[in-house]
C-alpha atoms as a PDB file:
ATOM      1  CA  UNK A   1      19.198 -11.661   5.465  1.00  0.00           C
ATOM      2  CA  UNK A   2      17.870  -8.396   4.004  1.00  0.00           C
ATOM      3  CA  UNK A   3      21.178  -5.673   4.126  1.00  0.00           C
ATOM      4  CA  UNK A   4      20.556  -1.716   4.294  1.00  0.00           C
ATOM      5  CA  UNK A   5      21.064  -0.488   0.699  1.00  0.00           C
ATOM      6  CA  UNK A   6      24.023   1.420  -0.103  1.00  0.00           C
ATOM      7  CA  UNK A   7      24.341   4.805   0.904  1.00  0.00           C
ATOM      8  CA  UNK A   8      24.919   5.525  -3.004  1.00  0.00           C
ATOM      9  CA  UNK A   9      22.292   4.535  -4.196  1.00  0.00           C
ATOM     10  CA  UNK A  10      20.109   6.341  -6.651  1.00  0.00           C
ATOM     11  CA  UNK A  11      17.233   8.167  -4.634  1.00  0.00           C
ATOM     12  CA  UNK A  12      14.079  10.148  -6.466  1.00  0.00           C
ATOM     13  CA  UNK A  13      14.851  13.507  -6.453  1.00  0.00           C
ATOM     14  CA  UNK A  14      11.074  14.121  -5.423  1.00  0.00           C
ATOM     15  CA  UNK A  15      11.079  11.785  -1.943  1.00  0.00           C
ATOM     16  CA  UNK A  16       9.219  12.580   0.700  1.00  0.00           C
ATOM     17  CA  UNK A  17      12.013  11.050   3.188  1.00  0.00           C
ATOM     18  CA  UNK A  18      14.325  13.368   1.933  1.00  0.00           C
ATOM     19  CA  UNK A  19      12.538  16.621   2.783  1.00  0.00           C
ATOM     20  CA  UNK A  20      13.813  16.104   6.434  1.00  0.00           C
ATOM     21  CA  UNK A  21      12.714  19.861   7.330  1.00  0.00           C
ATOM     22  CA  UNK A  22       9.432  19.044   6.797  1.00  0.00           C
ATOM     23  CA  UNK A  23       9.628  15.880   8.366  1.00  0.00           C
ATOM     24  CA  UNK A  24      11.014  17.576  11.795  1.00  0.00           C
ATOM     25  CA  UNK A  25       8.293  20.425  12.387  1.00  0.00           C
ATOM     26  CA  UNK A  26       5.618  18.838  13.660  1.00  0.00           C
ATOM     27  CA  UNK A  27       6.862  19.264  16.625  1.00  0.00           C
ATOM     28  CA  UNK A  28       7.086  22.835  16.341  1.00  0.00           C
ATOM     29  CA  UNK A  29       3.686  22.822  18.104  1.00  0.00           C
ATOM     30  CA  UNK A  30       3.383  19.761  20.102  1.00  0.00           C
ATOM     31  CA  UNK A  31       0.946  19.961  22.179  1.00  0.00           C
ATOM     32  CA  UNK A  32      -1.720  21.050  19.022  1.00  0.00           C
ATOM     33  CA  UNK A  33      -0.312  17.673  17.461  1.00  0.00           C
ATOM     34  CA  UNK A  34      -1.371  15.370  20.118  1.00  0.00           C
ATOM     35  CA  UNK A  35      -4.774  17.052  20.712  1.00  0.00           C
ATOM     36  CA  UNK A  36      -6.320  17.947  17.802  1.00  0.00           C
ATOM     37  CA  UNK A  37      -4.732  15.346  15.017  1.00  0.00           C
ATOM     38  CA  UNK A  38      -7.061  12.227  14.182  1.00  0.00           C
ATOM     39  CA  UNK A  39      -6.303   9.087  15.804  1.00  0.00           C
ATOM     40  CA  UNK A  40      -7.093   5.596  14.151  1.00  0.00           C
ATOM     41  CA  UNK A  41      -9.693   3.214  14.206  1.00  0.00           C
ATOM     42  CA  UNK A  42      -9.806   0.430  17.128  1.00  0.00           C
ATOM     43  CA  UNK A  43     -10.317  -2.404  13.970  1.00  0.00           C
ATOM     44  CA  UNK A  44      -6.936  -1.753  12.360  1.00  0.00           C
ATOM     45  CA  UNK A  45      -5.373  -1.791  15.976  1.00  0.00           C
ATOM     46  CA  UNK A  46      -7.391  -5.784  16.828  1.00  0.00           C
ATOM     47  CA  UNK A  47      -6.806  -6.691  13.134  1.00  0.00           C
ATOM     48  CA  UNK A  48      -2.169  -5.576  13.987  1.00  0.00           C
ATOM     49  CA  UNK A  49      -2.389  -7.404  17.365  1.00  0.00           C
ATOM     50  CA  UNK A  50      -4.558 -10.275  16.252  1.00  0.00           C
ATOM     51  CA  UNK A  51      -1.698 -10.901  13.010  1.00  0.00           C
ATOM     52  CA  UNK A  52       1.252 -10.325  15.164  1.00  0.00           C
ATOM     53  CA  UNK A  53       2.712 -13.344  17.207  1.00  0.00           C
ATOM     54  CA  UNK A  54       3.161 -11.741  20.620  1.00  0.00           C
ATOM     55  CA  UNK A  55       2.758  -7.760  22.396  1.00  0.00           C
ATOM     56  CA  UNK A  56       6.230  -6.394  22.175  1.00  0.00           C
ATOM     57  CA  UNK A  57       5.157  -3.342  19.692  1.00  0.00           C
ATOM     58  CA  UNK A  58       7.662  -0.487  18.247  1.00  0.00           C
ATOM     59  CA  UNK A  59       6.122   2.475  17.091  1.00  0.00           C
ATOM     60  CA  UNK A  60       8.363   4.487  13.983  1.00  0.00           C
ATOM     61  CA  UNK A  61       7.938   8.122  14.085  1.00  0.00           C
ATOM     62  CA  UNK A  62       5.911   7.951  17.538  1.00  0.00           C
ATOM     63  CA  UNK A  63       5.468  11.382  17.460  1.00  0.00           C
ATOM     64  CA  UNK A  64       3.465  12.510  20.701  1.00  0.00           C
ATOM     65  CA  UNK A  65       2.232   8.812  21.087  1.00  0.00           C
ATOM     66  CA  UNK A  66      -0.995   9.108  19.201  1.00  0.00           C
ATOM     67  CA  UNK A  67      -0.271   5.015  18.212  1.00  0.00           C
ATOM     68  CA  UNK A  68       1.477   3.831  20.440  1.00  0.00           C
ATOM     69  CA  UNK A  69      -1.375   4.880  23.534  1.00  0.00           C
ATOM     70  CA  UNK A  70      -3.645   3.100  21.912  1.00  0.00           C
ATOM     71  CA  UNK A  71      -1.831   0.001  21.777  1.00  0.00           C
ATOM     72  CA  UNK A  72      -1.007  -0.167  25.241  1.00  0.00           C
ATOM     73  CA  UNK A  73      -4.474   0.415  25.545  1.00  0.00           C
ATOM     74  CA  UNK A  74      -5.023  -2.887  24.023  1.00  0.00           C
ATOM     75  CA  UNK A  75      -2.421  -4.083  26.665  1.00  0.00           C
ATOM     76  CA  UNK A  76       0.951  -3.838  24.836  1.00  0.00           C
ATOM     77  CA  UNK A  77       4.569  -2.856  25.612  1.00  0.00           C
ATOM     78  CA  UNK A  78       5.577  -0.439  23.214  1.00  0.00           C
ATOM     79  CA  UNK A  79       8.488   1.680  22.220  1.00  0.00           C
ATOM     80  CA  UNK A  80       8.764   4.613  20.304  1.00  0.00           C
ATOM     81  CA  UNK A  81      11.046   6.084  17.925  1.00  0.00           C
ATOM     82  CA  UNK A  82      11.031   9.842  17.162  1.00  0.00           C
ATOM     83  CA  UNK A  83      13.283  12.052  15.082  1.00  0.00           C
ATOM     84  CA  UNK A  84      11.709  14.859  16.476  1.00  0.00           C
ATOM     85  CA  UNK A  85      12.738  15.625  20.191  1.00  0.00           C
ATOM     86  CA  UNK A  86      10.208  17.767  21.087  1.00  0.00           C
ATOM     87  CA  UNK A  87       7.672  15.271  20.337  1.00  0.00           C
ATOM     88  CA  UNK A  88       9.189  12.713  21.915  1.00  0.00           C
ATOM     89  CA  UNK A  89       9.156  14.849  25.423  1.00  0.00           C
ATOM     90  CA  UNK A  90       5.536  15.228  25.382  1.00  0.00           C
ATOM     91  CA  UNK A  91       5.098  11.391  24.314  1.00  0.00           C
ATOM     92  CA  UNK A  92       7.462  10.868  27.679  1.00  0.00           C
ATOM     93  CA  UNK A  93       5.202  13.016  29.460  1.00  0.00           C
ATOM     94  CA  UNK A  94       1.892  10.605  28.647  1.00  0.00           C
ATOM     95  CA  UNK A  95       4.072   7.959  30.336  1.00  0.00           C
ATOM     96  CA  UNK A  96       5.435   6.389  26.778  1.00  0.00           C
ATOM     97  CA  UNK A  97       8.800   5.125  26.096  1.00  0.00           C
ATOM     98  CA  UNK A  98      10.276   7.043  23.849  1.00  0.00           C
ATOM     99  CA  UNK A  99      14.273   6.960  21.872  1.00  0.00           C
ATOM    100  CA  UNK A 100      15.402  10.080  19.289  1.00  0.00           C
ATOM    101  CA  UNK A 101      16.295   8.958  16.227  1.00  0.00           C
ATOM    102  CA  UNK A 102      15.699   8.483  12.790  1.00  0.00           C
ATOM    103  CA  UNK A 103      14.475   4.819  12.252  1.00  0.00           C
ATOM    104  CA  UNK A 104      17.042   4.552   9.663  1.00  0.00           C
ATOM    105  CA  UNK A 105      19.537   5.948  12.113  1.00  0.00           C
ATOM    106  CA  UNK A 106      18.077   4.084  15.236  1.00  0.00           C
ATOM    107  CA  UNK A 107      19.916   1.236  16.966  1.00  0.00           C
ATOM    108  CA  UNK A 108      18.000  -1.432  17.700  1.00  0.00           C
ATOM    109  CA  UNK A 109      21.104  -2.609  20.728  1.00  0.00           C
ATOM    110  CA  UNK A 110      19.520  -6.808  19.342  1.00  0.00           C
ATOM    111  CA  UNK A 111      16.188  -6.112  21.022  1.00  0.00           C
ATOM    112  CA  UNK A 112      13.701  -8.124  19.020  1.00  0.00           C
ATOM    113  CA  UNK A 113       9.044  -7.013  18.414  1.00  0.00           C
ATOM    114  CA  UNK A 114       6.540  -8.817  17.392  1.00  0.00           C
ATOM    115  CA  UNK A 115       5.127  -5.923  15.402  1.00  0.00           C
ATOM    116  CA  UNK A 116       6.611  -2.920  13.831  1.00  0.00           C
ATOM    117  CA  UNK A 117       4.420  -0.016  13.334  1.00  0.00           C
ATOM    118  CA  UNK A 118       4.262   3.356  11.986  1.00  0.00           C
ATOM    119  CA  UNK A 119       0.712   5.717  11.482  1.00  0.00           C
ATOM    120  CA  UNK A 120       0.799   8.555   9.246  1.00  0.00           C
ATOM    121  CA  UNK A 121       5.084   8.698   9.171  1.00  0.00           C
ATOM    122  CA  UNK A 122       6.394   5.999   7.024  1.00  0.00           C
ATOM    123  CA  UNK A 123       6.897   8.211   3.833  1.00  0.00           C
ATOM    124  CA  UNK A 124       9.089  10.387   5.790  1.00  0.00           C
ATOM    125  CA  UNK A 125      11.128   7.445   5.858  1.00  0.00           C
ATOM    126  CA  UNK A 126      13.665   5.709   3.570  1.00  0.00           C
ATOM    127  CA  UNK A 127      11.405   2.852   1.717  1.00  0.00           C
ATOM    128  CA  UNK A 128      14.433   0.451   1.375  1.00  0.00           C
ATOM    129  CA  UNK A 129      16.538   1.326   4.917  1.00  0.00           C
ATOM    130  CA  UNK A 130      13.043   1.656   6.559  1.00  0.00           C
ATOM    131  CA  UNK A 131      11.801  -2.046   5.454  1.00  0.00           C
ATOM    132  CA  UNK A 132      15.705  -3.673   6.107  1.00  0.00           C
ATOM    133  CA  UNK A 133      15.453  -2.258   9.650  1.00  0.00           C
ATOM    134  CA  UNK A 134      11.990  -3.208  10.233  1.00  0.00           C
ATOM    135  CA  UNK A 135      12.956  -6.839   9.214  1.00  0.00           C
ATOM    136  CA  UNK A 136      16.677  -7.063  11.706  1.00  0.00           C
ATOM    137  CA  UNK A 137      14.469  -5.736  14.337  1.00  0.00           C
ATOM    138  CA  UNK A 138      11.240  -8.196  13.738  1.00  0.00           C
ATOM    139  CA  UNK A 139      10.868 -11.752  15.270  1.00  0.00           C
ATOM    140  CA  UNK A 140       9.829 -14.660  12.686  1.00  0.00           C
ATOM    141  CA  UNK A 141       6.507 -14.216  11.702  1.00  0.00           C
ATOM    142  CA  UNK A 142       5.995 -10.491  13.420  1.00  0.00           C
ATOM    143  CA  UNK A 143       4.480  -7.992  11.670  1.00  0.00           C
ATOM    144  CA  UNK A 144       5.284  -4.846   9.721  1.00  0.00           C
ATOM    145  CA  UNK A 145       2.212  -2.664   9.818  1.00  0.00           C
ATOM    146  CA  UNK A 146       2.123   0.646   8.155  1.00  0.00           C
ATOM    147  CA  UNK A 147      -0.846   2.988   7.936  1.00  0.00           C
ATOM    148  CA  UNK A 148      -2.350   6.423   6.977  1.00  0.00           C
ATOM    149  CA  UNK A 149      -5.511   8.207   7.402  1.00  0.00           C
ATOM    150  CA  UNK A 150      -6.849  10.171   4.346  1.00  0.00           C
ATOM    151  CA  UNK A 151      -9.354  12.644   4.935  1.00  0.00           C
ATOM    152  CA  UNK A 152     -12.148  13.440   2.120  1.00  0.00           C
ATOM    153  CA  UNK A 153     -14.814  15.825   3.306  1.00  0.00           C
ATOM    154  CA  UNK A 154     -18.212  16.447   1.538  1.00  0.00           C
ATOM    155  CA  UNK A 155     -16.798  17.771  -2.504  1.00  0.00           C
ATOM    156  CA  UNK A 156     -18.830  21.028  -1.726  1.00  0.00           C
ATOM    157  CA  UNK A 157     -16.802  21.976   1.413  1.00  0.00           C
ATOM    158  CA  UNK A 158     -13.452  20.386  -0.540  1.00  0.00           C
ATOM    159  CA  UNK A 159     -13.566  22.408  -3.307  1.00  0.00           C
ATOM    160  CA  UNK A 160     -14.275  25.381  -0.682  1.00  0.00           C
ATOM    161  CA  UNK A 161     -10.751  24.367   1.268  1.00  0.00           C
ATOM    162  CA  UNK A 162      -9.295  24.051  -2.400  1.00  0.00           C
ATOM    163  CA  UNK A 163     -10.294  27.616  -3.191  1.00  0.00           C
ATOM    164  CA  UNK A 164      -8.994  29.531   0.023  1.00  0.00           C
ATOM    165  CA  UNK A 165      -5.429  27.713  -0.699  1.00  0.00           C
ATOM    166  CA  UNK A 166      -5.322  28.442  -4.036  1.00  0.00           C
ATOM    167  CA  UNK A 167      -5.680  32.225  -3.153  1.00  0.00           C
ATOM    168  CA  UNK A 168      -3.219  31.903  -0.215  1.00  0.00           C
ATOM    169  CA  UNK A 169      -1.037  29.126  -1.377  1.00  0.00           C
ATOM    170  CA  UNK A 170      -1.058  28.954  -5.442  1.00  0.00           C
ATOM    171  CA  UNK A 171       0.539  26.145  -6.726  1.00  0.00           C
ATOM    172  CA  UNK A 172       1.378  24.121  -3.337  1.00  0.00           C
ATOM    173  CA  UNK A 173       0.280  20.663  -1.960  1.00  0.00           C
ATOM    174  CA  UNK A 174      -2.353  22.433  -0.144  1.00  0.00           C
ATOM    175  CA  UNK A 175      -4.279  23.836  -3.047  1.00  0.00           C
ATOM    176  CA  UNK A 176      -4.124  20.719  -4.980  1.00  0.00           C
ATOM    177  CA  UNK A 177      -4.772  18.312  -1.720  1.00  0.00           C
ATOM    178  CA  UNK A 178      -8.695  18.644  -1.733  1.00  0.00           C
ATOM    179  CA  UNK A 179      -9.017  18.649  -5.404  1.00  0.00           C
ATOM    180  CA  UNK A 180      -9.335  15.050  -5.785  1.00  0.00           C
ATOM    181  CA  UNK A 181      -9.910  11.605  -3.599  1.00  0.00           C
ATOM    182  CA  UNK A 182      -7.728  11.598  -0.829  1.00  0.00           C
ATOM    183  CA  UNK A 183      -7.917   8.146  -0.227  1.00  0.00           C
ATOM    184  CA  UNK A 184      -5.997   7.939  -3.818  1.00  0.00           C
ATOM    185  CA  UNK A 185      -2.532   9.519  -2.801  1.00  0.00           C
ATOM    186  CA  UNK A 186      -2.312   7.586   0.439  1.00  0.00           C
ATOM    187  CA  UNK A 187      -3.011   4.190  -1.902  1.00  0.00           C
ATOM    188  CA  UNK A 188       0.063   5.243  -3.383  1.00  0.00           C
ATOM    189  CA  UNK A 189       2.336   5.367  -0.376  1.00  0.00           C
ATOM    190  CA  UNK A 190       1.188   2.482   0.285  1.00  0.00           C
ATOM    191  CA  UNK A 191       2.281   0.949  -3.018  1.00  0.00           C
ATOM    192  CA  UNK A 192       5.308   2.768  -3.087  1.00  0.00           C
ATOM    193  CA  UNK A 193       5.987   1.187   1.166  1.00  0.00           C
ATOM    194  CA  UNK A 194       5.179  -2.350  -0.372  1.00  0.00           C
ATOM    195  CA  UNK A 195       7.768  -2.236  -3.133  1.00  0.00           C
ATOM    196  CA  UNK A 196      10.327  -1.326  -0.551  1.00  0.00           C
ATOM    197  CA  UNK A 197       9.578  -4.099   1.301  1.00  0.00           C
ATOM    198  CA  UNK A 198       9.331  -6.792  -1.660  1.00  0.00           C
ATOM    199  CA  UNK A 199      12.748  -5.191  -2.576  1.00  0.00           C
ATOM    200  CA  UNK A 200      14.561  -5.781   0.430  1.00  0.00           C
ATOM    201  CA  UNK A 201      13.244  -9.110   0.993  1.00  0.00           C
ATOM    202  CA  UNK A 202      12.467 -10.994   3.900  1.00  0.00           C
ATOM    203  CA  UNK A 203       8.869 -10.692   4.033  1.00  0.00           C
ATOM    204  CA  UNK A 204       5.568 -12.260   2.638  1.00  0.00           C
ATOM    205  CA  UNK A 205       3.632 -10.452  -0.105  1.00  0.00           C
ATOM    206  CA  UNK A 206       2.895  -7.420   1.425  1.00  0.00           C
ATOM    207  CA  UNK A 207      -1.281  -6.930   2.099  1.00  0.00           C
ATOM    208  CA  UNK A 208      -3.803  -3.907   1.614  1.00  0.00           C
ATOM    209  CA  UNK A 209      -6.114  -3.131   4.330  1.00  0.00           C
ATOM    210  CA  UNK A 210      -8.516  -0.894   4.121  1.00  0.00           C
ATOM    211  CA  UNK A 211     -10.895   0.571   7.215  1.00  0.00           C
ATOM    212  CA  UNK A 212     -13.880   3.768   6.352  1.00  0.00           C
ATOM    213  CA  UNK A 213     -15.284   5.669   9.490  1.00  0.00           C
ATOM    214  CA  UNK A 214     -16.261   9.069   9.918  1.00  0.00           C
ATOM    215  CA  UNK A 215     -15.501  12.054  12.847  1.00  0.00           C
ATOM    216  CA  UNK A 216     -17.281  15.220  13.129  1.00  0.00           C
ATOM    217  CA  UNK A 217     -15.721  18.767  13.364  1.00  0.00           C
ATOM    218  CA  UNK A 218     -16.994  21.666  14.452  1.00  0.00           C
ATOM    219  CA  UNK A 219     -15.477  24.692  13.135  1.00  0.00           C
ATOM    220  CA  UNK A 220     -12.744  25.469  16.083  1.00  0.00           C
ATOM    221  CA  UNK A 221     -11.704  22.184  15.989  1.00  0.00           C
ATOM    222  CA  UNK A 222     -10.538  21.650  12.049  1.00  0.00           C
ATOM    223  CA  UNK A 223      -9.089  24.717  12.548  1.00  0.00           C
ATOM    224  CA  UNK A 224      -7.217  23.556  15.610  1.00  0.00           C
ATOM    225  CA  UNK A 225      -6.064  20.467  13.280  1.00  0.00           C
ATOM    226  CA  UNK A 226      -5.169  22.064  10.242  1.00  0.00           C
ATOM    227  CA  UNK A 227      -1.743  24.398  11.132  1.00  0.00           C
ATOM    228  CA  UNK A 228      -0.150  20.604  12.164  1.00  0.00           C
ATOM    229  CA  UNK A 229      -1.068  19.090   8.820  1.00  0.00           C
ATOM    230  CA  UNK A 230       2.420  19.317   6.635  1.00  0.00           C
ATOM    231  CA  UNK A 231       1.075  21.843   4.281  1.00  0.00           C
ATOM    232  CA  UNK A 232       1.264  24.555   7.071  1.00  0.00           C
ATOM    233  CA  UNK A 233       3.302  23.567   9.922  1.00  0.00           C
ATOM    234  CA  UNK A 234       5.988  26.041   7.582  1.00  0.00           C
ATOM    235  CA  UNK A 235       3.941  28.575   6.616  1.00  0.00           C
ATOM    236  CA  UNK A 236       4.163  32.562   8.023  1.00  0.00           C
ATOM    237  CA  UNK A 237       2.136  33.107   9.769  1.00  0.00           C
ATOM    238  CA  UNK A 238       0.214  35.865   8.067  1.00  0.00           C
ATOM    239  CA  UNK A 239      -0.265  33.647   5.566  1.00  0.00           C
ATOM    240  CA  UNK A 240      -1.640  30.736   7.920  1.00  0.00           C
ATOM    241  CA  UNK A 241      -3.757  33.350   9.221  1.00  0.00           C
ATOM    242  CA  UNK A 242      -5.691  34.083   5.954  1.00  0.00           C
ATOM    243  CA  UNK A 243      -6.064  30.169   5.083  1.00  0.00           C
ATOM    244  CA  UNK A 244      -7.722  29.652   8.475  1.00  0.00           C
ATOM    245  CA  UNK A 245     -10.064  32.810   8.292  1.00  0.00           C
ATOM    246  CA  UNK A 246     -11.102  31.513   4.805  1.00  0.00           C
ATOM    247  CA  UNK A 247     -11.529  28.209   5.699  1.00  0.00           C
ATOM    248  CA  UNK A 248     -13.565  28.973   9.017  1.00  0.00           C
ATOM    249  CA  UNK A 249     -15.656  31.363   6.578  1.00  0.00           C
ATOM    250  CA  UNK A 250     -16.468  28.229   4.426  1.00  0.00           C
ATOM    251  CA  UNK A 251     -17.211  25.824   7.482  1.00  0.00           C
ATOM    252  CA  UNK A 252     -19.485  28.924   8.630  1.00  0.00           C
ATOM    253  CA  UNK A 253     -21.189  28.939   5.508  1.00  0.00           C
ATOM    254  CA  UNK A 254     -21.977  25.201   5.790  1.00  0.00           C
ATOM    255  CA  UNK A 255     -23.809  25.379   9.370  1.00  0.00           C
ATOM    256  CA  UNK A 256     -20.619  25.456  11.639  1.00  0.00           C
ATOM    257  CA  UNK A 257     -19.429  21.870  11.386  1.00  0.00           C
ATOM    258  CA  UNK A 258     -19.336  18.987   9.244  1.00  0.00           C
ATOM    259  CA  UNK A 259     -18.170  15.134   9.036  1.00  0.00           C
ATOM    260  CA  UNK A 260     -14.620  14.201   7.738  1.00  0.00           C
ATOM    261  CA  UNK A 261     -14.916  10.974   5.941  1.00  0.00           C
ATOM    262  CA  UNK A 262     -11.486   8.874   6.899  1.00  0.00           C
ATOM    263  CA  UNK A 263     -10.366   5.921   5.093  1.00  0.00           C
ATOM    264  CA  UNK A 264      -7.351   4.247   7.074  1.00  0.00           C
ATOM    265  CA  UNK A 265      -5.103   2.836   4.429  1.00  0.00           C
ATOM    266  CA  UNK A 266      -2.796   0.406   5.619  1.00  0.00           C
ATOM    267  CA  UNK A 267       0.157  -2.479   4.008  1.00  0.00           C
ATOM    268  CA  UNK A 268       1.541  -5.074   5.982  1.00  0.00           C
ATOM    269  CA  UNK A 269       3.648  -7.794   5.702  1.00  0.00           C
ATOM    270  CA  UNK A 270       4.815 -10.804   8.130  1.00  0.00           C
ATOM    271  CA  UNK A 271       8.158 -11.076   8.578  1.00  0.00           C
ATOM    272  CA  UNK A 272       9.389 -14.898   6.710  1.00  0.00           C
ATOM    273  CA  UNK A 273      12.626 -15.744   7.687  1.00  0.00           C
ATOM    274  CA  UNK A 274      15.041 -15.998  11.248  1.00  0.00           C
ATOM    275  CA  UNK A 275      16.916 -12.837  11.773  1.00  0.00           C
END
């Protein structure tokens, strides 16, 4: 039975799940979240449902329900998990089910799902304690399901975005973000999510999935998106100001829209032995 690793031990002094105040702003403007972020393809959602041995779905790091809506959609009972409280009241208010906690935190109180799921949050979480609680809360054979979308606009408009945070924002995530593929640093997580879970045990080999579509922005709404992408949910605000006039001025200068190219990078694994 795979055991939640000791509080001791050794941690990267670099992890993502450790930079909790980062982790906890999004919901510093929650409404902005749930309407202008991406959601995620209707494939990956079939391909979850289709692996997974029944409907009982909880979503890790629900947020404002951008997942979890669309598997209901698909006609599943979900429940949400949110550190975040803010988020979780607007995720309430769309009619979702919704507990505060960290996952690692969380208490599952012996309810069981047939798929355990997290979009776009699962580096905010602890790679070992996040896979051992994933596999207590799991029926045999459900699934854990982990994805991200990366981004990669046309390199001409990249290296545009590149430019106005380098002048704003030298030497941050933001100025380096659009200076290669996208699709790359999400890979990693990925990697870095499947050797948690081979760690802990309990699981098959973990699997890559991969799913490419595109969405078109117009200028108002990337810039609607952008102040709830990590990068900038911190940032003063004068300073926010200046990235978005920049990068407005560059979406300007390519006709006044343009189409994100998404990859939706995902690793799952079926749960292998009785709990």
């Amino acid at each position: 039975m795979p055991t939640l690793p000791s509080e001791r031990a050794p941690r990267s002094e670099h992890a993502s799940h450790e930079n909790r105040q980062v982790a906890e702003s999004f919901g510093s403007d929650a409404e902005r979240y749930d309407r202008a972020r991406p959601s995620y393809p209707q494939a990956l959602v079939n391909r979850i449902i289709a692996a997974s041995p029944g409907r009982d779905v909880l979503d890790v790091g629900c947020g404002t329900g951008i997942v979890a809506r669309r598997f209901e959609a698909a006609g599943c009972r979900v429940l949400g998990v949110d550190v975040d409280a803010r988020m979780a009241d607007l995720a309430r208010q769309r009619g979702l089910d919704v507990e505060v906690a960290s996952f690692e935190d969380w208490d599952p109180a012996r309810r069981e799902f047939d798929a355990v799921v997290s979009g776009q949050t699962w580096h905010w979480v602890n790679p070992l304690a996040g896979a051992a609680k994933a596999a207590q809360t799991l029926r045999p054979r459900g699934l854990l399901a982990l994805f991200w979308n990366a981004g990669q606009p046309l390199p001409e408009l990249a290296e545009a975005f590149a430019e106005v945070c380098r002048r704003v924002m030298p030497a941050s995530l933001a100025a380096r973000q659009w200076t290669g593929q996208a699709v790359d640093g999400y890979t990693a997580l990925c990697t870095k999510a499947a050797d948690g879970i081979r760690e802990v045990g309990g699981f098959a080999d973990p699997e890559q999935w991969r799913f490419d579509w595109e969405q078109p922005y117009t200028r108002d709404e990337w810039l609607d998106q952008l102040p709830t992408q990590g990068a900038f949910t911190r940032l003063p605000q004068a300073k926010l100001e200046e990235v978005l006039s920049g990068v407005g001025a560059a979406i300007d200068a390519a006709g006044g829209s343009f189409t994100m190219h998404y990859a939706t990078v995902a690793v799952t694994a079926m749960r292998t032995d009785t709990p």
